[in-house]
PDB file of N, CA and C in Angstrom:
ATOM      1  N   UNK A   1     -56.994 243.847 152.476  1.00  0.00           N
ATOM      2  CA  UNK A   1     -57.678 244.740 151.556  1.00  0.00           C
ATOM      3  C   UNK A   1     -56.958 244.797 150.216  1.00  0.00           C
ATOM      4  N   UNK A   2     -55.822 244.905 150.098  1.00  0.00           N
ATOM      5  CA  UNK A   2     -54.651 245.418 148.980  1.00  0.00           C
ATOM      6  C   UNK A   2     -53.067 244.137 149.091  1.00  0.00           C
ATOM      7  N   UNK A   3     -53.187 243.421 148.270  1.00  0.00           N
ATOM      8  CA  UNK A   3     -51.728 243.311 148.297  1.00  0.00           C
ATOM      9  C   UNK A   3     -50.688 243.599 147.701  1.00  0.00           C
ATOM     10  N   UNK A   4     -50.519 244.725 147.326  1.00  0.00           N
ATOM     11  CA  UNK A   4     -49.787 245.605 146.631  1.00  0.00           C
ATOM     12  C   UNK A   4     -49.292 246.477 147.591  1.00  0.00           C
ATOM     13  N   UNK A   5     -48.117 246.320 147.952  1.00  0.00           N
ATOM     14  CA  UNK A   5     -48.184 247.669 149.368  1.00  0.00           C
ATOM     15  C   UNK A   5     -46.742 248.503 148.928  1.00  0.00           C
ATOM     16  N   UNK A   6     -46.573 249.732 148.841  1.00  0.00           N
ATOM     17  CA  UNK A   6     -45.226 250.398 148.931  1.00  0.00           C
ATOM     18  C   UNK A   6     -45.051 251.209 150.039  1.00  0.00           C
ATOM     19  N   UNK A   7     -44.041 251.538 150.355  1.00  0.00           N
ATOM     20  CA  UNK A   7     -43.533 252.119 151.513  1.00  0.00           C
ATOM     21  C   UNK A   7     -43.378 253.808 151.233  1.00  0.00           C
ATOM     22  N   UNK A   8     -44.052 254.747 151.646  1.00  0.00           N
ATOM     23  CA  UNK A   8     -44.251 256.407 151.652  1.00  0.00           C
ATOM     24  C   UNK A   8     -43.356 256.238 150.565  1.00  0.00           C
ATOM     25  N   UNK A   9     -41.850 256.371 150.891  1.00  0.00           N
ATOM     26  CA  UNK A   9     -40.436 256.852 150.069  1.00  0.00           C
ATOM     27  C   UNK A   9     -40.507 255.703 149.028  1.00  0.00           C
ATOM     28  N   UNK A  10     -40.724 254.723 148.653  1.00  0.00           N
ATOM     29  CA  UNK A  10     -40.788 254.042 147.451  1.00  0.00           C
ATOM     30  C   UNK A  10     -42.065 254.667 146.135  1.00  0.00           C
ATOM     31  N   UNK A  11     -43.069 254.644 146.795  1.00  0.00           N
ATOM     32  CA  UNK A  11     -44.136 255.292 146.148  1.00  0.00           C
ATOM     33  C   UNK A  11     -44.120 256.860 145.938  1.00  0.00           C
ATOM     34  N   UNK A  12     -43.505 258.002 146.534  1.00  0.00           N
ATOM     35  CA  UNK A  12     -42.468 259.048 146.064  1.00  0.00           C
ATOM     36  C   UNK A  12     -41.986 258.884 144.968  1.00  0.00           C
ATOM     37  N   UNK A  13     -41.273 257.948 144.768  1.00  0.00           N
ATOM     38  CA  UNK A  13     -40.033 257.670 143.835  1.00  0.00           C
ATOM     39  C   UNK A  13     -40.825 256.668 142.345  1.00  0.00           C
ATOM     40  N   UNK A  14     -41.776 256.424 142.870  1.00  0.00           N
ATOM     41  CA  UNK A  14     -42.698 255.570 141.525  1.00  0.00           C
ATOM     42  C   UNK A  14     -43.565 255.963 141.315  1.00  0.00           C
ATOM     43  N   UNK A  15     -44.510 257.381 141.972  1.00  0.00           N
ATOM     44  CA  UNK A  15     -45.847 257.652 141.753  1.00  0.00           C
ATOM     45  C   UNK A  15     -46.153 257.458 140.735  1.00  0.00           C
ATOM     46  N   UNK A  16     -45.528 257.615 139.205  1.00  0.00           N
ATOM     47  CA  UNK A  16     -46.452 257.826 137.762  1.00  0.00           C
ATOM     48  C   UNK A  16     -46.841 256.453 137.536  1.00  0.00           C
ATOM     49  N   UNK A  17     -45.434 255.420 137.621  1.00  0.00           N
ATOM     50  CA  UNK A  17     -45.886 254.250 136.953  1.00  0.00           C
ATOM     51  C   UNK A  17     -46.759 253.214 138.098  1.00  0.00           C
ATOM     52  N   UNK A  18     -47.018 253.373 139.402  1.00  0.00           N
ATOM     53  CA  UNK A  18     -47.944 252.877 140.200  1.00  0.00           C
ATOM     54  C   UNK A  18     -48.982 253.637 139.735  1.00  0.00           C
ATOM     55  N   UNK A  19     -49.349 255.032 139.612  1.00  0.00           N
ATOM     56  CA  UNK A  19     -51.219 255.469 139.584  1.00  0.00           C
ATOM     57  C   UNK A  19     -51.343 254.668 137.917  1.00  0.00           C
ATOM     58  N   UNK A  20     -50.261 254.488 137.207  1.00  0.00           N
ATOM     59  CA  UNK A  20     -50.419 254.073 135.707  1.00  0.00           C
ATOM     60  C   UNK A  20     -51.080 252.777 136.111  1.00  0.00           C
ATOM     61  N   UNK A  21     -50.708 251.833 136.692  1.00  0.00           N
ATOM     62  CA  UNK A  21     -50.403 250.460 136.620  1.00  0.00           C
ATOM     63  C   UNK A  21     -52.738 250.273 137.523  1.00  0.00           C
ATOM     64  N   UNK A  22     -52.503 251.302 138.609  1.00  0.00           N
ATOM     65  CA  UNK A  22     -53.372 251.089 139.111  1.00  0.00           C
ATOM     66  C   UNK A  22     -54.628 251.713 138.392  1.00  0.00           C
ATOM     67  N   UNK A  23     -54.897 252.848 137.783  1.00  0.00           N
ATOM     68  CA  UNK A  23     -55.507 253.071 136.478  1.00  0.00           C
ATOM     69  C   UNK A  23     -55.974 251.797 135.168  1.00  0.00           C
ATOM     70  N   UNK A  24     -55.070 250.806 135.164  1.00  0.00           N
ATOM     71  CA  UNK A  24     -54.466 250.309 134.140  1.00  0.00           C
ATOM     72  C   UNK A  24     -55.654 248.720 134.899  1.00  0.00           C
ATOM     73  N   UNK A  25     -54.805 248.429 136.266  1.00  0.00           N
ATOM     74  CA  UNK A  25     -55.522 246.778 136.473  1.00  0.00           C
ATOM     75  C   UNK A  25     -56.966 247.260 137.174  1.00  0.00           C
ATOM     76  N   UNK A  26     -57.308 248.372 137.640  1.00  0.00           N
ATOM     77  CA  UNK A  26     -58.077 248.778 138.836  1.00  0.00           C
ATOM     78  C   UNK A  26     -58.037 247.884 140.136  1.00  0.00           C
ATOM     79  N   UNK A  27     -56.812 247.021 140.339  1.00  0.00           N
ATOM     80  CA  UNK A  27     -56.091 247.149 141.928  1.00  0.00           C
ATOM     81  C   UNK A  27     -55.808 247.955 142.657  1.00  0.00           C
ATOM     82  N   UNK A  28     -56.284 248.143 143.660  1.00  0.00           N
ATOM     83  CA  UNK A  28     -55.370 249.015 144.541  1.00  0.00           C
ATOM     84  C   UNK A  28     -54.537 248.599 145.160  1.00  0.00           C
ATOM     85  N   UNK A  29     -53.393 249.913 145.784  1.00  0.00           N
ATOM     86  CA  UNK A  29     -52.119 250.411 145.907  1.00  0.00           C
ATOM     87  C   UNK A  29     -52.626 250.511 147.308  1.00  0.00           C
ATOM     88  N   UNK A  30     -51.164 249.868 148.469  1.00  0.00           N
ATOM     89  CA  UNK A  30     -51.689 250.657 149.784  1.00  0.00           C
ATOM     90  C   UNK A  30     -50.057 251.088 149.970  1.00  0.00           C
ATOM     91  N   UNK A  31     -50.549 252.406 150.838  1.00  0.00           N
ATOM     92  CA  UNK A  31     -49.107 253.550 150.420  1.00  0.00           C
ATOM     93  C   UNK A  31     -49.251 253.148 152.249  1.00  0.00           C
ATOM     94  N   UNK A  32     -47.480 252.832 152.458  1.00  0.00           N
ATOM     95  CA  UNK A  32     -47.461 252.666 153.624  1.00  0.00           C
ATOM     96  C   UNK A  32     -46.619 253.531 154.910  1.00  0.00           C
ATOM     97  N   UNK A  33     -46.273 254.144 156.011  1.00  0.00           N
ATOM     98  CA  UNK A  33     -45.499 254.522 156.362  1.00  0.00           C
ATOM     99  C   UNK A  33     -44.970 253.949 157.763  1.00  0.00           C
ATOM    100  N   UNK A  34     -43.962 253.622 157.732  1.00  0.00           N
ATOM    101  CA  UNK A  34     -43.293 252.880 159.533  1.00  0.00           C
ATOM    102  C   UNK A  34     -44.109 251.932 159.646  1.00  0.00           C
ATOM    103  N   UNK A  35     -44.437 251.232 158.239  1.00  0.00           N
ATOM    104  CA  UNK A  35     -45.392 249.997 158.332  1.00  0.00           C
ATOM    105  C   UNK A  35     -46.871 250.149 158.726  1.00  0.00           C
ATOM    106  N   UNK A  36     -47.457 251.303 158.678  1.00  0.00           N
ATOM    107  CA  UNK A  36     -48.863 251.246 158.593  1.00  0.00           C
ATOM    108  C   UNK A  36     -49.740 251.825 157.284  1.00  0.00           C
ATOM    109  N   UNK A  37     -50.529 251.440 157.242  1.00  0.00           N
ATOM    110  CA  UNK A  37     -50.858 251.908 155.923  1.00  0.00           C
ATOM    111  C   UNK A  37     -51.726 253.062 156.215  1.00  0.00           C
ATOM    112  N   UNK A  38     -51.186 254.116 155.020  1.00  0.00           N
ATOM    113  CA  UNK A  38     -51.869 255.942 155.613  1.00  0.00           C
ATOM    114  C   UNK A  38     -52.792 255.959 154.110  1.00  0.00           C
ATOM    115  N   UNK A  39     -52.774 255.308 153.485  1.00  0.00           N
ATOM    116  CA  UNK A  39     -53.446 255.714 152.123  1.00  0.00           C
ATOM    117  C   UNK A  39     -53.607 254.472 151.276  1.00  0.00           C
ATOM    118  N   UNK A  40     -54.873 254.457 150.425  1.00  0.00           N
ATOM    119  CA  UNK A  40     -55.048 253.451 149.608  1.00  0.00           C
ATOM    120  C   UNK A  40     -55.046 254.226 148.537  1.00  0.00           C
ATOM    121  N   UNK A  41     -54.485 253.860 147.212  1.00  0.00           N
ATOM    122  CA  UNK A  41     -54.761 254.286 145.751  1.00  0.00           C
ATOM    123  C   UNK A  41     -55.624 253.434 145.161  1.00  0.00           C
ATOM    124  N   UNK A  42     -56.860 253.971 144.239  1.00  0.00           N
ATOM    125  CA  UNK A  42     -57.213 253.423 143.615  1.00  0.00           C
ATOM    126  C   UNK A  42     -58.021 254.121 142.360  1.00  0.00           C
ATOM    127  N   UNK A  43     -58.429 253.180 141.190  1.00  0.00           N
ATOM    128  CA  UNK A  43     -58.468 253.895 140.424  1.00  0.00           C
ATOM    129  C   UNK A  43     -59.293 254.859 139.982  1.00  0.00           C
ATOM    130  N   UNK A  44     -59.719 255.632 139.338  1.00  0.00           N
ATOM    131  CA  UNK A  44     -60.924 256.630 139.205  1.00  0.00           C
ATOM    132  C   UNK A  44     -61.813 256.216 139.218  1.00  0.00           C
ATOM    133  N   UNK A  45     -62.112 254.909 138.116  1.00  0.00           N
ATOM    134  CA  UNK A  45     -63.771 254.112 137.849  1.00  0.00           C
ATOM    135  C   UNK A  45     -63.755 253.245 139.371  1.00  0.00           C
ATOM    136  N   UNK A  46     -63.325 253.240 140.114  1.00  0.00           N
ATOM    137  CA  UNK A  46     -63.100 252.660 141.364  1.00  0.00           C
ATOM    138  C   UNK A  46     -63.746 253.950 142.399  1.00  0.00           C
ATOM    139  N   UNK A  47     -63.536 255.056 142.269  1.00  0.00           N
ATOM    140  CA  UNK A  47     -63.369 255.943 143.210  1.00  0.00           C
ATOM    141  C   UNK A  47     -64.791 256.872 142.605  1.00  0.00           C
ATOM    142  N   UNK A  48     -64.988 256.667 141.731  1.00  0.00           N
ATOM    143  CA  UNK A  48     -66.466 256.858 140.834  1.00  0.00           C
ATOM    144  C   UNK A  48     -67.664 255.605 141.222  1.00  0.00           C
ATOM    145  N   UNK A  49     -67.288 254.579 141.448  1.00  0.00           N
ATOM    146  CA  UNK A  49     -68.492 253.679 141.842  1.00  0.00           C
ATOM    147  C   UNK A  49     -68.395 253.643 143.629  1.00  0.00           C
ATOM    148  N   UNK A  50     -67.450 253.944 143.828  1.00  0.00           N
ATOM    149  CA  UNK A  50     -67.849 254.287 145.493  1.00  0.00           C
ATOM    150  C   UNK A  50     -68.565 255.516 146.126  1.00  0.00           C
ATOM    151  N   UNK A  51     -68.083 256.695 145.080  1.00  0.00           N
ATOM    152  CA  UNK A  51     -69.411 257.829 145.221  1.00  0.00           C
ATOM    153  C   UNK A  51     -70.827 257.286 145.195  1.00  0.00           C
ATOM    154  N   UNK A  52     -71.056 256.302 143.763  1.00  0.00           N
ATOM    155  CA  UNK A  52     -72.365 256.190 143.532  1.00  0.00           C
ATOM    156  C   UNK A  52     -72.567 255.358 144.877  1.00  0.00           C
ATOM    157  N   UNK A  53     -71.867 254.378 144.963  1.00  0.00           N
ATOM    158  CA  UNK A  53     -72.427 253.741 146.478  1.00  0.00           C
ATOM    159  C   UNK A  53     -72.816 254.695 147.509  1.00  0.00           C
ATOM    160  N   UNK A  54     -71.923 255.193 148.119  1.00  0.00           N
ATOM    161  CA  UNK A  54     -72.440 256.278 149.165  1.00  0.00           C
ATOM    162  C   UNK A  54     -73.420 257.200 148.989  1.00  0.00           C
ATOM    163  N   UNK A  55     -73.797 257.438 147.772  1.00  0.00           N
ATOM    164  CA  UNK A  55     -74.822 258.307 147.568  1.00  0.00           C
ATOM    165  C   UNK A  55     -75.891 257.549 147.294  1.00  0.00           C
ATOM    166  N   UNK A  56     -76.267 255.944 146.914  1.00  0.00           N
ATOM    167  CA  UNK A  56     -77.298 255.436 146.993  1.00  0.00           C
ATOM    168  C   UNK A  56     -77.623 255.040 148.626  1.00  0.00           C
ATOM    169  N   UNK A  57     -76.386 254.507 149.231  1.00  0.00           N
ATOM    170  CA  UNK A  57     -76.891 254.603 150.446  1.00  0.00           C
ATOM    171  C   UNK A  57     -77.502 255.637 151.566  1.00  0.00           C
ATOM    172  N   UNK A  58     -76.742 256.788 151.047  1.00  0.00           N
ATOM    173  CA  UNK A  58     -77.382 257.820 151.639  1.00  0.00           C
ATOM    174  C   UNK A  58     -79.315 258.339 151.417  1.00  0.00           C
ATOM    175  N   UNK A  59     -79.075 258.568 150.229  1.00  0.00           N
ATOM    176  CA  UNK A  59     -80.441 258.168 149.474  1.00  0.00           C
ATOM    177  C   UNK A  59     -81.492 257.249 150.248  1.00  0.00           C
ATOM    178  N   UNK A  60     -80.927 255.888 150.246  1.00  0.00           N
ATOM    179  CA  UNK A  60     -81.970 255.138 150.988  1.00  0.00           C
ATOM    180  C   UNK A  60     -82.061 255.196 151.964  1.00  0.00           C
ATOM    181  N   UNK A  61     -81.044 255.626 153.588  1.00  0.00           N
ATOM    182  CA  UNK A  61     -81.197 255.854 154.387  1.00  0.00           C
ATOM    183  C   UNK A  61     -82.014 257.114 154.543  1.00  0.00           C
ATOM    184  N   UNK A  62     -82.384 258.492 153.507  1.00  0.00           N
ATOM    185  CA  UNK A  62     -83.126 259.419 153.618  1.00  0.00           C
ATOM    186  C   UNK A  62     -84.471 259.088 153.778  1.00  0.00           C
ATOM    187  N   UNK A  63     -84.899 257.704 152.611  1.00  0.00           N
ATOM    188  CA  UNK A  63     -86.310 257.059 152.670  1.00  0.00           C
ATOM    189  C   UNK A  63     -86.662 256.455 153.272  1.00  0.00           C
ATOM    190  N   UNK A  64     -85.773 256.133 154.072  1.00  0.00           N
ATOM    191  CA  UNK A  64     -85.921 255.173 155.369  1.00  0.00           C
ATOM    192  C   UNK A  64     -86.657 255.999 156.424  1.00  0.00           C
ATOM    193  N   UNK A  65     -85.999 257.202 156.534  1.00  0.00           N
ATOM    194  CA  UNK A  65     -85.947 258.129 157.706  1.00  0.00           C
ATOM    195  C   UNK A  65     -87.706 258.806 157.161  1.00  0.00           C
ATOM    196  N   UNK A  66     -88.094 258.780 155.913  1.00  0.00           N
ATOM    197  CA  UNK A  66     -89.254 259.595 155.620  1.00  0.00           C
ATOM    198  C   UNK A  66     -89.259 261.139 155.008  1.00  0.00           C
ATOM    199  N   UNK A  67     -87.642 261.118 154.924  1.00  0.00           N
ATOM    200  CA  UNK A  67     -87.400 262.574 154.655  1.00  0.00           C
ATOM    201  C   UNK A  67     -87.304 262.415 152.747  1.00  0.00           C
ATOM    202  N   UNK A  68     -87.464 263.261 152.346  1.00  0.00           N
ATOM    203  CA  UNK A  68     -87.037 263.507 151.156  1.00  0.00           C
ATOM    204  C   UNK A  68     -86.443 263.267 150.396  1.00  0.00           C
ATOM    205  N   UNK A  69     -86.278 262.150 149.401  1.00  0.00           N
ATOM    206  CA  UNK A  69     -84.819 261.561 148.846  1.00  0.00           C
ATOM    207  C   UNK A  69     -84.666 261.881 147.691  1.00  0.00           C
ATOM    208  N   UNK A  70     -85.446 262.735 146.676  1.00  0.00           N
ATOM    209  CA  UNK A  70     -85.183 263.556 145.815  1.00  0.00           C
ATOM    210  C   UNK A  70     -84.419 264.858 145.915  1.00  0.00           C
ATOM    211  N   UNK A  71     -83.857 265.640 144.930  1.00  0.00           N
ATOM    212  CA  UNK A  71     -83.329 266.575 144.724  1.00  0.00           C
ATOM    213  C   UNK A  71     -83.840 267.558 143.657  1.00  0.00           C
ATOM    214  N   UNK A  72     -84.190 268.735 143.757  1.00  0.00           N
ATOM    215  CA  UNK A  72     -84.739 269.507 142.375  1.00  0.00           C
ATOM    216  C   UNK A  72     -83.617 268.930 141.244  1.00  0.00           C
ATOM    217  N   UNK A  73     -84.118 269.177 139.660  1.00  0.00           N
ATOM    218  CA  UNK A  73     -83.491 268.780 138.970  1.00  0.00           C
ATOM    219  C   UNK A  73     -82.197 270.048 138.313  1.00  0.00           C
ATOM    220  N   UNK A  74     -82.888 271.208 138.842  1.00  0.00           N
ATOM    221  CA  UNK A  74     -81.390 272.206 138.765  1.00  0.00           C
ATOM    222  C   UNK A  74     -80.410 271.755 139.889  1.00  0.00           C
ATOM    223  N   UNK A  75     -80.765 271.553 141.412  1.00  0.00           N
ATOM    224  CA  UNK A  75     -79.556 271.541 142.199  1.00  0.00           C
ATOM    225  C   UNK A  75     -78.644 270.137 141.303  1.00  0.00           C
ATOM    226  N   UNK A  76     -79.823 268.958 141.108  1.00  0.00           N
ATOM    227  CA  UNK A  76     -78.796 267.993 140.642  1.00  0.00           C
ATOM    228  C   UNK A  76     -77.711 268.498 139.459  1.00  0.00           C
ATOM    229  N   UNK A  77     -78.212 268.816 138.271  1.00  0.00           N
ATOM    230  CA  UNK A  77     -77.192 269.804 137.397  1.00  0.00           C
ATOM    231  C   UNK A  77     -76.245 270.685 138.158  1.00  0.00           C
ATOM    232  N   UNK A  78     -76.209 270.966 139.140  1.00  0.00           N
ATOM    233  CA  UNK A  78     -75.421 272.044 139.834  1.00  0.00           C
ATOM    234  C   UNK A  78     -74.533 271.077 140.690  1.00  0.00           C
ATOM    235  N   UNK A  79     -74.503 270.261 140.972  1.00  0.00           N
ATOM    236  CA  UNK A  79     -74.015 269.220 141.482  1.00  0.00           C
ATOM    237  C   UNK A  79     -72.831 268.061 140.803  1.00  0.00           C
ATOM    238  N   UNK A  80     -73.238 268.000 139.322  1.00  0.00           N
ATOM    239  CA  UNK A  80     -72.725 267.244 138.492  1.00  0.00           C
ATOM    240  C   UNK A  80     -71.526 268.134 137.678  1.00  0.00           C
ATOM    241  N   UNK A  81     -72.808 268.937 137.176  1.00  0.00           N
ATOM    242  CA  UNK A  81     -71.325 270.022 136.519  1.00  0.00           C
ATOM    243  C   UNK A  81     -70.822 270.932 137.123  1.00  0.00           C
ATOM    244  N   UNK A  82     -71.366 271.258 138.241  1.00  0.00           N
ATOM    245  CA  UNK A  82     -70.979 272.215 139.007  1.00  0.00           C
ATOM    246  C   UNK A  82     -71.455 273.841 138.472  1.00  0.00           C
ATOM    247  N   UNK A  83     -71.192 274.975 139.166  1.00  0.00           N
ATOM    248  CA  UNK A  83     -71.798 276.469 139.019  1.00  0.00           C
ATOM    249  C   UNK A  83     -72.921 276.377 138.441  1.00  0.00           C
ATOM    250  N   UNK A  84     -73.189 277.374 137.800  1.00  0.00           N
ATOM    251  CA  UNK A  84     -74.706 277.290 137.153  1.00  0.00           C
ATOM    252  C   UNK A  84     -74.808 277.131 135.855  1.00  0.00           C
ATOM    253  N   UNK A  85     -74.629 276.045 135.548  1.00  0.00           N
ATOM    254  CA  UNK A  85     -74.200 275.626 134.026  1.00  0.00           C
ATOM    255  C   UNK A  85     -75.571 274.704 133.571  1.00  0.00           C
ATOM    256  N   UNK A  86     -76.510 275.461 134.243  1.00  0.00           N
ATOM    257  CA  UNK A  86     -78.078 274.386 133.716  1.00  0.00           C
ATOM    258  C   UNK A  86     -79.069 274.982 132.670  1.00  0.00           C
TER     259      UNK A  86
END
């Protein structure tokens, strides 16, 4: 998946300039511990197009099913910016 791997206590000790670096190439980071890997880093526009994935898939699995795959257009505003800021 990642070949970039640090070990829990190395990535402790480097967090700024690894989330920099991974921000920076949009590679991900796999954070490892006793040699297994407990966490992947990656970058925001990374972690922003995997929302949209899951939420288109969800979406189409709703139309699949026959149910409803729209949303009123206040909940969506309530969703994006959050509280009632519509």
């Amino acid at each position: 998946m990642t070949e970039t791997t640090y070990s829990i206590v190395e990535a402790r000790a480097r967090l700024g300039a690894i989330a920099r670096e991974v921000s920076a190439t949009r590679e991900p980071v796999a954070i490892t511990d006793h040699g297994h890997i407990i966490a992947i880093l990656i970058s925001p526009a990374d972690a922003l197009e995997l929302q949209e994935m899951r939420a288109l898939a969800a979406y189409r699995a709703r139309r699949e099913r026959g149910e409803s795959a729209g949303i009123p257009h206040d909940e969506a505003l309530r969703r994006v910016f959050g509280g009632d800021e519509a």
